[in-house]
Protein backbone atom coordinates (compact mmCIF):
# COMPACT_ATOMS: atom_id res chain seq x y z
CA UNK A 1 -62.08 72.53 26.13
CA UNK A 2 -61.97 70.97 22.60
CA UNK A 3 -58.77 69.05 23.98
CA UNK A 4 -60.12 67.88 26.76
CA UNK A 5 -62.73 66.62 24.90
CA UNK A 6 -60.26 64.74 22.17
CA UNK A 7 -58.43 62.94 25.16
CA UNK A 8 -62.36 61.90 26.75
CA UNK A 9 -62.60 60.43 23.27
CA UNK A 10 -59.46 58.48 22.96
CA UNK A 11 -60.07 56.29 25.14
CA UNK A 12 -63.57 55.49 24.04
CA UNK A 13 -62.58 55.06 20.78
CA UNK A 14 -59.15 52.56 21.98
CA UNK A 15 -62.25 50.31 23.65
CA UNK A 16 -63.97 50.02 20.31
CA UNK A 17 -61.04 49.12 18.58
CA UNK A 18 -59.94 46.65 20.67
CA UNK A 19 -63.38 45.51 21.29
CA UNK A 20 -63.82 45.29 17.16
CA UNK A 21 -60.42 43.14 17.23
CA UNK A 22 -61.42 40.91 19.49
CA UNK A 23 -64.83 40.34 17.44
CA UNK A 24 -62.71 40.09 14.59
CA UNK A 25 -60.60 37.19 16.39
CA UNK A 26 -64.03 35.59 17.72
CA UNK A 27 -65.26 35.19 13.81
CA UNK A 28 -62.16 34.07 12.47
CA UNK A 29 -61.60 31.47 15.00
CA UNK A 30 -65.43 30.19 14.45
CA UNK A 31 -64.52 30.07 10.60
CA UNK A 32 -61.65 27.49 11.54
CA UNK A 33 -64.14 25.89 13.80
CA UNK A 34 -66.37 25.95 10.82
CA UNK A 35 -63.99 24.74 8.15
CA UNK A 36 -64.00 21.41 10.44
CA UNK A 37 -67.55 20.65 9.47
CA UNK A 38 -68.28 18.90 6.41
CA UNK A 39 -71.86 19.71 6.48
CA UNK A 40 -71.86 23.26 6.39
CA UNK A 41 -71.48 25.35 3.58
CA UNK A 42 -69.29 28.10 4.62
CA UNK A 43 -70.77 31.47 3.89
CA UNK A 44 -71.07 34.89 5.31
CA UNK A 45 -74.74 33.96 7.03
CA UNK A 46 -73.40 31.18 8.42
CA UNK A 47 -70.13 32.63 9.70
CA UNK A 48 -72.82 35.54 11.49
CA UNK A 49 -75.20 32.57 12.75
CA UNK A 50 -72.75 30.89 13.83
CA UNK A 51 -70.42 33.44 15.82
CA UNK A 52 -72.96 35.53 17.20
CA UNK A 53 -72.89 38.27 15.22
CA UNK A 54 -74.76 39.86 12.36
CA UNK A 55 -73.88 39.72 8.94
CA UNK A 56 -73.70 43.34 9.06
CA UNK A 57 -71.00 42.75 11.75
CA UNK A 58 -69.30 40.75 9.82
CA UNK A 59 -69.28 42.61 6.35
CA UNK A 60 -68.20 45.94 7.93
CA UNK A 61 -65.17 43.78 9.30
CA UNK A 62 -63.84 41.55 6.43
CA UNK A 63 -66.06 43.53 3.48
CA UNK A 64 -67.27 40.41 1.81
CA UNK A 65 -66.71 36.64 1.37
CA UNK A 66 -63.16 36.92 0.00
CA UNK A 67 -62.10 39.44 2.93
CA UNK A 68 -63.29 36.69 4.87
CA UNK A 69 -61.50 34.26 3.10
CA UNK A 70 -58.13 36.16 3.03
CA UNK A 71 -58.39 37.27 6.44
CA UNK A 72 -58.43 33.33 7.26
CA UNK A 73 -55.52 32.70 5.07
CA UNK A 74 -53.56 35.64 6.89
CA UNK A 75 -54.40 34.03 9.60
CA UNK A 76 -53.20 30.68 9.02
CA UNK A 77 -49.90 31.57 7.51
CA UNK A 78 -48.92 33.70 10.92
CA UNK A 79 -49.70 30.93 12.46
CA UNK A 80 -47.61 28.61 10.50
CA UNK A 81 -44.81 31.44 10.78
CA UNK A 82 -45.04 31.15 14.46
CA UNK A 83 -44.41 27.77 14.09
CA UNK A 84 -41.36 27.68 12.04
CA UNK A 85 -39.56 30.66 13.31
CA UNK A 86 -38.85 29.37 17.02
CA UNK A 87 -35.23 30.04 16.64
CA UNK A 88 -32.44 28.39 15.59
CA UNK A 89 -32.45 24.42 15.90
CA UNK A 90 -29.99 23.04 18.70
CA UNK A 91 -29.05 20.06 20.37
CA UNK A 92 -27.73 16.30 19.50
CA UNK A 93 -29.39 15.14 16.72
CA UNK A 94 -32.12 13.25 18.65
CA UNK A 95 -33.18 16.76 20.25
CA UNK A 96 -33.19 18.84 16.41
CA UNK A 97 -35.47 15.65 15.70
CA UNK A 98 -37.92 16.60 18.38
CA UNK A 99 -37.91 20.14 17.45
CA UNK A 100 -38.82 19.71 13.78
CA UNK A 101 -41.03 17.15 15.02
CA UNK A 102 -42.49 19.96 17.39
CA UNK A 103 -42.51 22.24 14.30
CA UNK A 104 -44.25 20.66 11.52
CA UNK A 105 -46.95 19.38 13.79
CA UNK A 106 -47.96 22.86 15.20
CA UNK A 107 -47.84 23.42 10.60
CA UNK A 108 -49.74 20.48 9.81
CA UNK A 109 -52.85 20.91 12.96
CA UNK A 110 -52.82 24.62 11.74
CA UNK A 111 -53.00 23.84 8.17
CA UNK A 112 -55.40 20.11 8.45
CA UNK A 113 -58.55 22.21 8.42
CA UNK A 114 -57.84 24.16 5.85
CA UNK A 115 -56.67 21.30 3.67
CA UNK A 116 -59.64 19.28 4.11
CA UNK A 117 -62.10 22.46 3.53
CA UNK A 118 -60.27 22.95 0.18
CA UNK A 119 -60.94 19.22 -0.81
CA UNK A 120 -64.62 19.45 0.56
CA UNK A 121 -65.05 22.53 -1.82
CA UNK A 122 -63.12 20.72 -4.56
CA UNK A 123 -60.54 23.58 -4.97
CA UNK A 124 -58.13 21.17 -6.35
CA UNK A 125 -55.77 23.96 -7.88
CA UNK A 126 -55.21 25.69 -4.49
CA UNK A 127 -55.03 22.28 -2.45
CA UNK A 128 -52.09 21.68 -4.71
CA UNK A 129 -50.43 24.61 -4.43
CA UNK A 130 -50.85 24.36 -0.33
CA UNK A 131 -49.80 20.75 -0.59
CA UNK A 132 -46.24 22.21 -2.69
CA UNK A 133 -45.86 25.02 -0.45
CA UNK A 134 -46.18 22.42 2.53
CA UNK A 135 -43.53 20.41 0.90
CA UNK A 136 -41.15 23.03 0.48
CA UNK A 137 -41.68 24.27 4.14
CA UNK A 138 -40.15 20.33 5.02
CA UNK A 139 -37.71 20.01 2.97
CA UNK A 140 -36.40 23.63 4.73
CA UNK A 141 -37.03 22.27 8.57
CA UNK A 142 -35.78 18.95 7.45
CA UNK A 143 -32.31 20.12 5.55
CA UNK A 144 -32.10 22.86 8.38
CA UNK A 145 -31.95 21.19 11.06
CA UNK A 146 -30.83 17.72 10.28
CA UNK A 147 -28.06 18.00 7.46
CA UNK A 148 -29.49 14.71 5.59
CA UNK A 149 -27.80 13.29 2.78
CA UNK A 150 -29.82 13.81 -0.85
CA UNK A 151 -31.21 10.52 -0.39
CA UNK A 152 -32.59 10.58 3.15
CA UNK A 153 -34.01 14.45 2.48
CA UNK A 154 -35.75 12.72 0.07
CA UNK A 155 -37.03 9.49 2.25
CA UNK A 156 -37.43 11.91 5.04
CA UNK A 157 -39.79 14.56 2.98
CA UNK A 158 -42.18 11.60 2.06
CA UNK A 159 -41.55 10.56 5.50
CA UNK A 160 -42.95 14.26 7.30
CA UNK A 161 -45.36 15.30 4.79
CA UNK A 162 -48.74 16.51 5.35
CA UNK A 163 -49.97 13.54 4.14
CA UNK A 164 -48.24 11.09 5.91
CA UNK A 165 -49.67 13.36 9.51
CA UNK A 166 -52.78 13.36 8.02
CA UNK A 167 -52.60 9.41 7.60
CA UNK A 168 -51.75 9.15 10.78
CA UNK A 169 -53.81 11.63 12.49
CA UNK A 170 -57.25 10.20 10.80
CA UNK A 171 -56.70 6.90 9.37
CA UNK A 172 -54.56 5.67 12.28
CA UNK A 173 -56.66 7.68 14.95
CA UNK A 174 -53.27 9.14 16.38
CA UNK A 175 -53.17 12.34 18.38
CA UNK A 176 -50.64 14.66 17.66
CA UNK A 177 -48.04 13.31 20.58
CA UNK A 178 -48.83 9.71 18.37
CA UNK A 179 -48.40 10.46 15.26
CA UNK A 180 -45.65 12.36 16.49
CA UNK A 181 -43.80 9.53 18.49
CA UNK A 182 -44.08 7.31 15.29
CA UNK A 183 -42.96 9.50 13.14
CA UNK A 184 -40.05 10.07 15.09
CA UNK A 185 -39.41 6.17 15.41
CA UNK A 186 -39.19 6.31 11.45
CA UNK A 187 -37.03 9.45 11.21
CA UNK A 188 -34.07 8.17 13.31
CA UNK A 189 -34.47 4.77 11.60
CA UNK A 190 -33.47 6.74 8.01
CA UNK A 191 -30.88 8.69 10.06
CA UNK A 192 -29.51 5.61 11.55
């Protein structure tokens, strides 16, 4: 009987598990949603009023602010993963174009919010480190895929950085399939 009553449980206890993942999910993606706004002060209250939850909800899942926080970074730098590890790059060079292309804008939309929230919040130290990391992650896709000379990896970094999309994306009012297409105009330009 006490086995039978271990696989009734199992079952019951898979649903709240998958249940308290997808509540998880929910919260984390209103803390990107969240991260967009200017006006709000991001906090744990906030995050609750916000998703739906309580904060009770929301402290037993991600413990405190900084579980919040880190669970958000996590988050972001799967994401990123995802983006950069779509196999290997293939094609003419007009196609490997594309695919960075493809690549670093999936990066740059995932990491944008983020960016701006850590300028908002004047965390200057960790901007610059995500702005670095960023920068490495380019020169990678870039000498990857495109075999530049020294002097066009260089052109071609200050070309694709974060920056320049987020130019493009707010000061030029481009969506990502335009600041895309120009970017790509400029890219075969250096590549001749």
């Amino acid at each position: 009987m006490d086995q039978d009553l271990a696989e009734h449980d199992a079952p019951e206890s898979d649903g709240r598990r998958r249940r308290s993942q997808r509540t998880r999910e929910h919260i984390l993606q209103v803390l990107a949603e969240t991260l967009e706004d200017p006006t709000v002060d991001v906090s744990i209250e906030q995050i609750a009023a916000r998703s739906g939850f309580s904060v009770s909800t929301v402290l037993r899942l991600f413990r405190d602010q900084q579980g919040l926080v880190d669970a958000m970074r996590e988050l972001v730098r799967s994401r990123v993963m995802a983006e950069l590890n779509r196999g290997p790059f293939q094609g003419d060079r007009a196609e490997r174009v594309d695919d960075v292309l493809s690549r670093l804008s999936g990066v740059f939309e995932t990491m944008g919010p983020v960016l701006r929230a850590m300028l908002r919040r004047r965390r200057m130290t960790e901007y610059e480190d995500a702005m670095q990391n960023l920068e490495k992650i380019v020169r990678g896709v870039v000498g990857a895929a495109l075999d530049p000379s020294e002097e066009e990896l260089e052109i071609l970094s200050a070309l694709l950085s974060a920056s320049s999309w987020n130019h493009l994306r707010s000061v030029g009012s481009q969506d990502p399939e335009g600041a895309a297409r120009i970017l790509r105009a400029g890219v075969l330009r250096v590549l001749g």
